[in-house]
N, C-alpha and C. Protein backbone atom coordinates (compact mmCIF):
# COMPACT_ATOMS: atom_id res chain seq x y z
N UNK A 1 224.91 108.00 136.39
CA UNK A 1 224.00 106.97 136.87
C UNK A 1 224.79 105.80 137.46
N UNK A 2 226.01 105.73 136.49
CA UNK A 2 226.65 104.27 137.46
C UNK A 2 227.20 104.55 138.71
N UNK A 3 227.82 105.74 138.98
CA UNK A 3 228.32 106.47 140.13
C UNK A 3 227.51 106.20 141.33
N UNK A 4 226.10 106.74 140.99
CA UNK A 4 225.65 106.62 142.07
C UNK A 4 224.96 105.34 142.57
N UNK A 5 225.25 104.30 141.07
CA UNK A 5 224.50 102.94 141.92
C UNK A 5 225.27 101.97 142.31
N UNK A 6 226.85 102.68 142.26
CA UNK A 6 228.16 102.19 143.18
C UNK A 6 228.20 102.42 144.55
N UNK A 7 227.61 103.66 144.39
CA UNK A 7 227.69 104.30 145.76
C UNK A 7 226.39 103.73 146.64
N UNK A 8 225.28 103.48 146.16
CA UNK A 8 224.18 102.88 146.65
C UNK A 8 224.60 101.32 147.07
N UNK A 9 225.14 100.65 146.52
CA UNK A 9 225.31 99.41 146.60
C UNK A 9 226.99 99.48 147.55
N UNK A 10 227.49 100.02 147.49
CA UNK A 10 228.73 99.64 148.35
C UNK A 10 228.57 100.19 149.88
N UNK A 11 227.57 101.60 149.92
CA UNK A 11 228.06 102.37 151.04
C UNK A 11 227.28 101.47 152.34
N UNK A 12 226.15 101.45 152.22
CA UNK A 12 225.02 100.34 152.78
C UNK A 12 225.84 99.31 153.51
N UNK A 13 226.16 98.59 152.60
CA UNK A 13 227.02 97.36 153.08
C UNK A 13 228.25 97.49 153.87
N UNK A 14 228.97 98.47 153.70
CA UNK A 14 230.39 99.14 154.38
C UNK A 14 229.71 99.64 156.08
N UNK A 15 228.52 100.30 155.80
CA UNK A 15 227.82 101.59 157.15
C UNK A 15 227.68 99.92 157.97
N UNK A 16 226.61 98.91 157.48
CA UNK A 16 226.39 97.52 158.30
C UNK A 16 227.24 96.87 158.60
N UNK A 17 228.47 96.73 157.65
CA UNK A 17 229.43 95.81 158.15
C UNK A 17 230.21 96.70 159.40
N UNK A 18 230.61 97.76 159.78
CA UNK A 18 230.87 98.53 160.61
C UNK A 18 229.89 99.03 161.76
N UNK A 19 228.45 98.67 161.87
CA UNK A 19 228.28 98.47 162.44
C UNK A 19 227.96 97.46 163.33
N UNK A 20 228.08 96.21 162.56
CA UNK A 20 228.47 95.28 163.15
C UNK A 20 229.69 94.86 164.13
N UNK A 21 230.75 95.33 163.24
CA UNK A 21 231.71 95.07 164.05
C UNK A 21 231.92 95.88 165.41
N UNK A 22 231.59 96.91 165.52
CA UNK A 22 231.41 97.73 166.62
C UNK A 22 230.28 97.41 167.81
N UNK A 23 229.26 96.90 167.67
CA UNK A 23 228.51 95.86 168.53
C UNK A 23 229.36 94.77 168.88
N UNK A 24 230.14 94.06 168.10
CA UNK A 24 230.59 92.90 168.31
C UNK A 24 232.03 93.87 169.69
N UNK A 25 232.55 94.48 169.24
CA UNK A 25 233.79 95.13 169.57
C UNK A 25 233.23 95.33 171.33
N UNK A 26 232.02 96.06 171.67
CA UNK A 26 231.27 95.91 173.16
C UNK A 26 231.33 94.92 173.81
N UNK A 27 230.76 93.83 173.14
CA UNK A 27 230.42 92.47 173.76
C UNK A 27 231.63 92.01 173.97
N UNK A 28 232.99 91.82 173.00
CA UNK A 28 233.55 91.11 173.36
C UNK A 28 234.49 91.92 174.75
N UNK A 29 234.70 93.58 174.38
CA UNK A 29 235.35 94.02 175.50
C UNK A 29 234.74 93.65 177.07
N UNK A 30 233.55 93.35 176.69
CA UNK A 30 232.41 93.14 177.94
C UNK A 30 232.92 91.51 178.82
N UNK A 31 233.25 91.07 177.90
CA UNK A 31 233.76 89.18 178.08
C UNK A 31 235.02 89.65 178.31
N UNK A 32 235.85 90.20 177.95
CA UNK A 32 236.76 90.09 178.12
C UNK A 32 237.23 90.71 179.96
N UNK A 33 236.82 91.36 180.22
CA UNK A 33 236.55 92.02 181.35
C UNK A 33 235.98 90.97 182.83
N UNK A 34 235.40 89.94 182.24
CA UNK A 34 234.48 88.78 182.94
C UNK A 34 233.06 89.06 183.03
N UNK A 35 232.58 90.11 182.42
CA UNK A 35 231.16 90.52 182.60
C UNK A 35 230.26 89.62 181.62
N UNK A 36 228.89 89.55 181.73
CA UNK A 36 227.85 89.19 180.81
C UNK A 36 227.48 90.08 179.55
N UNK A 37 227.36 90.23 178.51
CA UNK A 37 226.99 91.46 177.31
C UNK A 37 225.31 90.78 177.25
N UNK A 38 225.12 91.82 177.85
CA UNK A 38 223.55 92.06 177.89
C UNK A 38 222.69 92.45 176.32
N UNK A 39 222.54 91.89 175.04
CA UNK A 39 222.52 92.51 173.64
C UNK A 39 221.12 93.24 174.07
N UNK A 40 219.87 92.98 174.44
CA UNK A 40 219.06 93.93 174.21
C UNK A 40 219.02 95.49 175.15
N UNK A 41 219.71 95.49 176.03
CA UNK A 41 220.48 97.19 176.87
C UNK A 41 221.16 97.48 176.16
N UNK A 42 222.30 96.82 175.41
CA UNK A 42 223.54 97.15 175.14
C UNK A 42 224.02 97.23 176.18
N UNK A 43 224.55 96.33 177.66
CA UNK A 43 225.13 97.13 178.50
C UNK A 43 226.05 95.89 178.88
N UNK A 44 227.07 96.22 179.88
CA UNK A 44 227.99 94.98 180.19
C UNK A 44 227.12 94.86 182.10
N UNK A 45 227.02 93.44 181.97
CA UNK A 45 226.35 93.21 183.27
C UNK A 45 227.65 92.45 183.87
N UNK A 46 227.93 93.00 185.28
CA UNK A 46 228.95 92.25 186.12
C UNK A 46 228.31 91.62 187.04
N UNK A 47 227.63 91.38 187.21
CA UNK A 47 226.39 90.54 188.30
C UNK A 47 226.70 89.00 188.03
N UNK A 48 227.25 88.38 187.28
CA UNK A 48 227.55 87.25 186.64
C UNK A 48 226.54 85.98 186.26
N UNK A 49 225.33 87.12 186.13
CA UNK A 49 224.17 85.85 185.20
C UNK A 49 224.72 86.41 183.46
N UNK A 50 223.34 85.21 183.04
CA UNK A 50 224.15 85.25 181.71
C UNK A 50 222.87 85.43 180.80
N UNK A 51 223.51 86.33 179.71
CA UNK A 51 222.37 86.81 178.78
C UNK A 51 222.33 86.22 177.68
N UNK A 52 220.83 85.73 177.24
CA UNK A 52 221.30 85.02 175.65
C UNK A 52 221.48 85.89 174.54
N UNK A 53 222.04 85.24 173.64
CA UNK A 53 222.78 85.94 172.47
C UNK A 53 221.38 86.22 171.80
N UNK A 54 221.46 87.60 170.97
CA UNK A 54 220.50 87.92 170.56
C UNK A 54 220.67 88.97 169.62
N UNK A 55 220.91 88.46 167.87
CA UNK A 55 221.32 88.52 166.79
C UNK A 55 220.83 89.90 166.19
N UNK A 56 222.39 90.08 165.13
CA UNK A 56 222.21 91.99 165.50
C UNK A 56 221.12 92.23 164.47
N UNK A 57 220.45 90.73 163.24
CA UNK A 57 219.79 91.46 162.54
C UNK A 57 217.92 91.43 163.61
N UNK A 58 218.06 90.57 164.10
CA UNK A 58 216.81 90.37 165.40
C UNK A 58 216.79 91.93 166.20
N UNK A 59 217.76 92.43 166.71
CA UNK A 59 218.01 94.02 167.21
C UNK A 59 217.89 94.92 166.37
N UNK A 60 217.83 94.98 165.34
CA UNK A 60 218.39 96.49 163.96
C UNK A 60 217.62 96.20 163.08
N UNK A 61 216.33 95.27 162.88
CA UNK A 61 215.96 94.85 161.30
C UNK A 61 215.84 95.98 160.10
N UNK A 62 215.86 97.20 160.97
CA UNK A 62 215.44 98.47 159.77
C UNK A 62 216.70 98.45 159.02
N UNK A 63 218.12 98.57 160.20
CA UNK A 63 219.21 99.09 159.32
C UNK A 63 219.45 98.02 158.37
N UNK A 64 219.61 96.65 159.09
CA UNK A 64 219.58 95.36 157.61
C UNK A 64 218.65 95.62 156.60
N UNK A 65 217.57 95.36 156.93
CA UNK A 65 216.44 94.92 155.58
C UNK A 65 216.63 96.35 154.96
N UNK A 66 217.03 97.87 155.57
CA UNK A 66 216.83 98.96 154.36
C UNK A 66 218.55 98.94 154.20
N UNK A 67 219.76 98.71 154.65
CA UNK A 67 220.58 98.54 154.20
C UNK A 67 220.80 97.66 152.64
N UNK A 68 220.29 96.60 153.01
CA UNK A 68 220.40 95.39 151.78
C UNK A 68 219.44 95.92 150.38
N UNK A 69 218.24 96.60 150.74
CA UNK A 69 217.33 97.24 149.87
C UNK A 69 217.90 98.13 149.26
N UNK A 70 218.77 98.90 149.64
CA UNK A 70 219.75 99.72 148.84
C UNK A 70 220.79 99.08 148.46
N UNK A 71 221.21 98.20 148.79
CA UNK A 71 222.14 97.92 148.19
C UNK A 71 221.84 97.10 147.00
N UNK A 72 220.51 96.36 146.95
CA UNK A 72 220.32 95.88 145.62
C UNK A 72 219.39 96.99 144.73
N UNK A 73 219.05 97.93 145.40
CA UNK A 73 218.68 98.97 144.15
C UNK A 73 220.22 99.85 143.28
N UNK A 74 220.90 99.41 144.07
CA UNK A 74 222.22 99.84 144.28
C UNK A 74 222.39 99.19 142.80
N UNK A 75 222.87 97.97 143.04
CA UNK A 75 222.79 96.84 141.86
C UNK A 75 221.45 97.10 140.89
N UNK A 76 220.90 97.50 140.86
CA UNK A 76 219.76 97.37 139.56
C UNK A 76 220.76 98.46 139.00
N UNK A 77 220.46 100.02 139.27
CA UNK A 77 221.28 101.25 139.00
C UNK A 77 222.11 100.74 138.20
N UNK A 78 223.10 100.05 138.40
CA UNK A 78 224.57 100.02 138.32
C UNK A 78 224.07 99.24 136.72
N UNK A 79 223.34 98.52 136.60
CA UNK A 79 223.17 97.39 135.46
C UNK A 79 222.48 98.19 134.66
N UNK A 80 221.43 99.02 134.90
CA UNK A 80 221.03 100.06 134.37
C UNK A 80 221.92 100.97 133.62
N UNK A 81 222.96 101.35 134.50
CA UNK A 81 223.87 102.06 133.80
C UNK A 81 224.58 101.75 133.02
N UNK A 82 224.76 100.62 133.13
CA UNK A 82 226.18 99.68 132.12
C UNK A 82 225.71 99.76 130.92
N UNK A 83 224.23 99.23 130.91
CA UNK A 83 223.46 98.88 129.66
C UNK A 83 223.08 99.77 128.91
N UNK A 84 223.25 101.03 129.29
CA UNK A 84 222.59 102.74 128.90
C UNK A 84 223.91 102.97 127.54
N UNK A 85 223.04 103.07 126.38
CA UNK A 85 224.11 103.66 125.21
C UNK A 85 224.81 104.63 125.73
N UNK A 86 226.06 105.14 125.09
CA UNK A 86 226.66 106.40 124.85
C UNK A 86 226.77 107.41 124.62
């Protein structure tokens, strides 16, 4: 039982934080290049208007809000387990 409410609570958070950084990793190759990062295409615009920033949990709310939901059932599990006799 604690196994798996390690694994509930860490993996969640590891899958989001990586996908974060990999959105971020687009945009900035996109700037770096001189282009605009377009967040709701996902695409790099070279046309040189400019797109507003537009926040990855505003784009993804499923993977956040059910990411974090596991990860604190994650945490109940885990307390569950600790507390479970021998």
């Amino acid at each position: 039982m604690l196994r798996l409410g390690l694994i509930l609570l860490v993996v969640p958070a590891v899958l989001l934080m990586a996908g974060y950084m990999f959105d971020l990793s687009l945009a900035d190759a996109c700037l770096d290049q001189g282009g605009s990062w377009n967040y709701l295409t996902t695409e790099c615009d070279d046309a040189g208007k400019d797109h507003p920033f537009v926040p990855f949990m505003v784009r993804h709310p499923l993977w956040v809000n059910g990411g974090m939901l596991l990860s604190v059932v994650g945490l109940l599990i885990c307390m569950a387990g600790l507390y479970r006799r021998r």
